[in-house]
N, C-alpha and C. Protein backbone atom coordinates (compact mmCIF):
# COMPACT_ATOMS: atom_id res chain seq x y z
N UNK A 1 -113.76 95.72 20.79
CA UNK A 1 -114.39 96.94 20.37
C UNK A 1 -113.28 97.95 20.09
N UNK A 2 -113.18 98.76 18.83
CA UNK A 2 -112.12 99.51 18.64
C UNK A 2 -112.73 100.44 19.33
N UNK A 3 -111.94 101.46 19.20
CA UNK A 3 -111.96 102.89 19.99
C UNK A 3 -113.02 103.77 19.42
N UNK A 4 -112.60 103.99 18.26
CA UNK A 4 -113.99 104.38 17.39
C UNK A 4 -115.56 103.75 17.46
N UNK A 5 -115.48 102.75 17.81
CA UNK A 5 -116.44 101.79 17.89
C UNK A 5 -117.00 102.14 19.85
N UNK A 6 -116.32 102.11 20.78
CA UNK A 6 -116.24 102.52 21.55
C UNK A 6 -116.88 104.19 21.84
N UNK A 7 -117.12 104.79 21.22
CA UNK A 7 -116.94 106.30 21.25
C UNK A 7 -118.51 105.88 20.46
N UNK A 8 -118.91 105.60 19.80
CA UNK A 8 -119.94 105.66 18.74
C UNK A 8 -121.32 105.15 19.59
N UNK A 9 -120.63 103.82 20.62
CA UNK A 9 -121.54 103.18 21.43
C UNK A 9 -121.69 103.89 22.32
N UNK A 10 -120.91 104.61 23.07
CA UNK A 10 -121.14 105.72 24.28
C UNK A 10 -121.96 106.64 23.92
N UNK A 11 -121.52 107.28 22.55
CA UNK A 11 -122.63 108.50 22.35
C UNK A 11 -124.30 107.62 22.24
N UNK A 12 -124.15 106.59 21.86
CA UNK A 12 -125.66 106.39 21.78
C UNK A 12 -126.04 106.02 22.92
N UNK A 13 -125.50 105.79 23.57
CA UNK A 13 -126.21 105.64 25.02
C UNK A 13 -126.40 106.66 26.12
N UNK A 14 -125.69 107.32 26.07
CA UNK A 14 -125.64 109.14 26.32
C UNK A 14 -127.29 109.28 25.90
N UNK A 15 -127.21 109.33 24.85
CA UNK A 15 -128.50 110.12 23.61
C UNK A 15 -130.24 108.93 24.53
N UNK A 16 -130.11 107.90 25.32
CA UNK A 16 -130.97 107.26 25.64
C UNK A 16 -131.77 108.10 26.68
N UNK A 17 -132.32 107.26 27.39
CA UNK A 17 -132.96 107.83 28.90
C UNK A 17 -132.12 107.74 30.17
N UNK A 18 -132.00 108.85 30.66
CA UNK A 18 -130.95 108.91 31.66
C UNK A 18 -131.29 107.91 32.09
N UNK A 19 -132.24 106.96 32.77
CA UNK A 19 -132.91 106.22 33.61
C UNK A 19 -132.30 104.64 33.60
N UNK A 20 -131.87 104.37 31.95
CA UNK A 20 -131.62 103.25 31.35
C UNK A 20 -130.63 102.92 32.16
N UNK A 21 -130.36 101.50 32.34
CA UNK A 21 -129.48 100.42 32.92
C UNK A 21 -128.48 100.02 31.93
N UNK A 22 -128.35 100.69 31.29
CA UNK A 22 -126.92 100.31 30.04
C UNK A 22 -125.66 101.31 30.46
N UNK A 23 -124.32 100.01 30.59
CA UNK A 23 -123.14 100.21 30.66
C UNK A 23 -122.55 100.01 29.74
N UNK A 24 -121.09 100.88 29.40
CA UNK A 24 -120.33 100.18 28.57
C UNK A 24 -119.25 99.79 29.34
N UNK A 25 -118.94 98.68 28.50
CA UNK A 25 -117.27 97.95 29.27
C UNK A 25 -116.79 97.28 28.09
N UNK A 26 -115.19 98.20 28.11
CA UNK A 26 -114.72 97.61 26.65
C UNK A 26 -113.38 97.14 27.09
N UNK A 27 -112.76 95.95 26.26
CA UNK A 27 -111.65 95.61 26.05
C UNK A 27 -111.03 96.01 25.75
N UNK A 28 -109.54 96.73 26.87
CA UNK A 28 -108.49 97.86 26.24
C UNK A 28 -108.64 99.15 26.76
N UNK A 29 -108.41 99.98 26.98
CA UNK A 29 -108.81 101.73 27.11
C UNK A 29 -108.89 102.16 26.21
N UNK A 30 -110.35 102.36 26.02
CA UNK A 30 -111.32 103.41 24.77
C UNK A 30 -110.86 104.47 24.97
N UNK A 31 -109.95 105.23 25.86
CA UNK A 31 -109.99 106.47 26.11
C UNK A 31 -111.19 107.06 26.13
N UNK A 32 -112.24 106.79 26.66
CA UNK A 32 -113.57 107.54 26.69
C UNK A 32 -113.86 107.83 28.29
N UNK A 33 -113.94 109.12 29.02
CA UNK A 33 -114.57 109.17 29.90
C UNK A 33 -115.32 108.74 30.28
N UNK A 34 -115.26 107.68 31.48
CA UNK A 34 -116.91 107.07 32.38
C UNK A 34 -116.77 105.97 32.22
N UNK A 35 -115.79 105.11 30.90
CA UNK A 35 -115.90 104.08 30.72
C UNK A 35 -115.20 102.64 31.08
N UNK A 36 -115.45 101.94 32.04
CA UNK A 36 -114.62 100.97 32.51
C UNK A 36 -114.11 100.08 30.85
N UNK A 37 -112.76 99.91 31.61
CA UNK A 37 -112.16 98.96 30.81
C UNK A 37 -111.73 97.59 31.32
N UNK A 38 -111.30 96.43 31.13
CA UNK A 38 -110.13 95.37 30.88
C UNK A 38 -109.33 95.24 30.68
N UNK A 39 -108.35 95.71 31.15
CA UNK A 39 -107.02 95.85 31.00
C UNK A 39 -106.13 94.16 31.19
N UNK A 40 -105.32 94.22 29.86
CA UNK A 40 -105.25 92.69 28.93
C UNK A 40 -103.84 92.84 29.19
N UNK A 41 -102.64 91.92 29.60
CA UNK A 41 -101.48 91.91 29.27
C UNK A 41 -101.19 90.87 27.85
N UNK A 42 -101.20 92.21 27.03
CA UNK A 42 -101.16 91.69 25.80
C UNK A 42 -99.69 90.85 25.33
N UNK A 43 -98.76 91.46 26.08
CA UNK A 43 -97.41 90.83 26.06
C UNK A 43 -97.64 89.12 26.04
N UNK A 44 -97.53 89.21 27.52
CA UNK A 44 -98.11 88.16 27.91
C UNK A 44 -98.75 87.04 27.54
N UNK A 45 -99.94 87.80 27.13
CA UNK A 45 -100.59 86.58 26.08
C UNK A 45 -99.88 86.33 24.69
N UNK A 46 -99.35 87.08 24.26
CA UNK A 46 -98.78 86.51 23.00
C UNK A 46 -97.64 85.47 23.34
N UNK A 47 -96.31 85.38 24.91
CA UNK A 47 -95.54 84.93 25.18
C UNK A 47 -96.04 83.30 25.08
N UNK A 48 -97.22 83.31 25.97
CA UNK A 48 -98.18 82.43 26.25
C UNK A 48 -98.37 81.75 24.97
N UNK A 49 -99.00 82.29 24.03
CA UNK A 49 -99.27 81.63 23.22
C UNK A 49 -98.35 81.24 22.28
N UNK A 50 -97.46 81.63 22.17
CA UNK A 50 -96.66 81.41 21.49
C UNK A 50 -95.76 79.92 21.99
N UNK A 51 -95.34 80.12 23.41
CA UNK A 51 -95.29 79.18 23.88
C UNK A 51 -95.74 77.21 23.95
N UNK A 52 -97.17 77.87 23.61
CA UNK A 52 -98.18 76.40 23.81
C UNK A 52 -98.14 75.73 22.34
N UNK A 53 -98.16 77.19 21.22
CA UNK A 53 -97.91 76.47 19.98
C UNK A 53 -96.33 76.13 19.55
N UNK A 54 -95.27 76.16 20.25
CA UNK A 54 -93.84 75.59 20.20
C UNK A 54 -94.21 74.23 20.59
N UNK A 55 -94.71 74.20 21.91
CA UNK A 55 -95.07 72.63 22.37
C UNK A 55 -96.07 71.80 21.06
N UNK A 56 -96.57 72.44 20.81
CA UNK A 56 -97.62 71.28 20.00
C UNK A 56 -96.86 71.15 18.29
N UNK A 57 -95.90 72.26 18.03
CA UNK A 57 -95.16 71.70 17.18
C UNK A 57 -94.02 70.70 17.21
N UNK A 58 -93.84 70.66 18.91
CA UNK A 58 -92.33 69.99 19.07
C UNK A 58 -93.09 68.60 19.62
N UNK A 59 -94.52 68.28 19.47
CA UNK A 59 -94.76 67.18 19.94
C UNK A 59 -94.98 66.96 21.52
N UNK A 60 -94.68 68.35 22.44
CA UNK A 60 -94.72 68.24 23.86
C UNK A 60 -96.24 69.02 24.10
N UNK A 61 -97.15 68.87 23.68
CA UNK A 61 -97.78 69.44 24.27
C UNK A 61 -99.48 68.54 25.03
N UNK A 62 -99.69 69.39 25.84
CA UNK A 62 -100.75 68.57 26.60
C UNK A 62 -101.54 69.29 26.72
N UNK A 63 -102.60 69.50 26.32
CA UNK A 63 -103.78 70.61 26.95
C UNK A 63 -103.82 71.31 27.93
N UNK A 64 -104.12 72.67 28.49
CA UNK A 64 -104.19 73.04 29.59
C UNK A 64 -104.55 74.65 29.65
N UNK A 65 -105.18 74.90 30.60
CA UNK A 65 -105.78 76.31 30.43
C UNK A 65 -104.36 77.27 31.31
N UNK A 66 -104.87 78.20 30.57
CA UNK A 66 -103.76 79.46 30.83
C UNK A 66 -104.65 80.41 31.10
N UNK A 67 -104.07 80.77 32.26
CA UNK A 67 -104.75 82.11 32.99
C UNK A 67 -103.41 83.49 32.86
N UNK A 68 -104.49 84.06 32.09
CA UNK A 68 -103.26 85.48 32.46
C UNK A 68 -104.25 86.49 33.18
N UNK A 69 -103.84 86.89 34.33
CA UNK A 69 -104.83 87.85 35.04
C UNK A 69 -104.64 89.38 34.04
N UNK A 70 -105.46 89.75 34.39
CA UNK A 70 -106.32 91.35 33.89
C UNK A 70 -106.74 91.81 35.11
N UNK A 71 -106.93 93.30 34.49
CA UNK A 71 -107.38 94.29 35.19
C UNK A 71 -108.51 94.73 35.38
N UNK A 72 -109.81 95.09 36.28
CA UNK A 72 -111.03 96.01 35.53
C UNK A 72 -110.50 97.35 36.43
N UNK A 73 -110.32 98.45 34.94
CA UNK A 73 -110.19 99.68 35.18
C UNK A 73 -111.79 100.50 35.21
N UNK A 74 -111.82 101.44 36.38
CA UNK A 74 -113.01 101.82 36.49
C UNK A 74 -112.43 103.52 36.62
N UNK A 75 -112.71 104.31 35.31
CA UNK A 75 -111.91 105.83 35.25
C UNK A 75 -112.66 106.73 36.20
């Protein structure tokens, strides 16, 4: 969800019934007040990936899941 996109979905849910059970939670910091994020080590994953596709070009590679931990930011 971009930021803009982020901001567009908040206001409409603002604009609902206070009452409603709708959260937002976006990937990244929307910079939006109230709004939890996921905080991604984007580094990381690109090292990662970059990594797995060296192996599968050099013929070394074997399947395997990659965990990169994250964050949930709650502002």
């Amino acid at each position: 969800m971009t930021e803009e996109t982020a901001r567009l979905t908040s206001t409409a849910i603002l604009r609902l019934n206070d009452h409603s059970n709708i959260d937002l939670l976006s990937f990244d910091n929307p910079h939006l007040s109230g709004v939890a994020y996921v905080q991604q080590d984007e580094q990381e994953m690109a090292r990662t990936a970059v990594k797995l596709l060296r192996e599968q070009m050099e013929d070394t590679y074997s399947p395997k899941y990659a965990i990169i931990p994250v964050q949930l930011i709650f502002p």
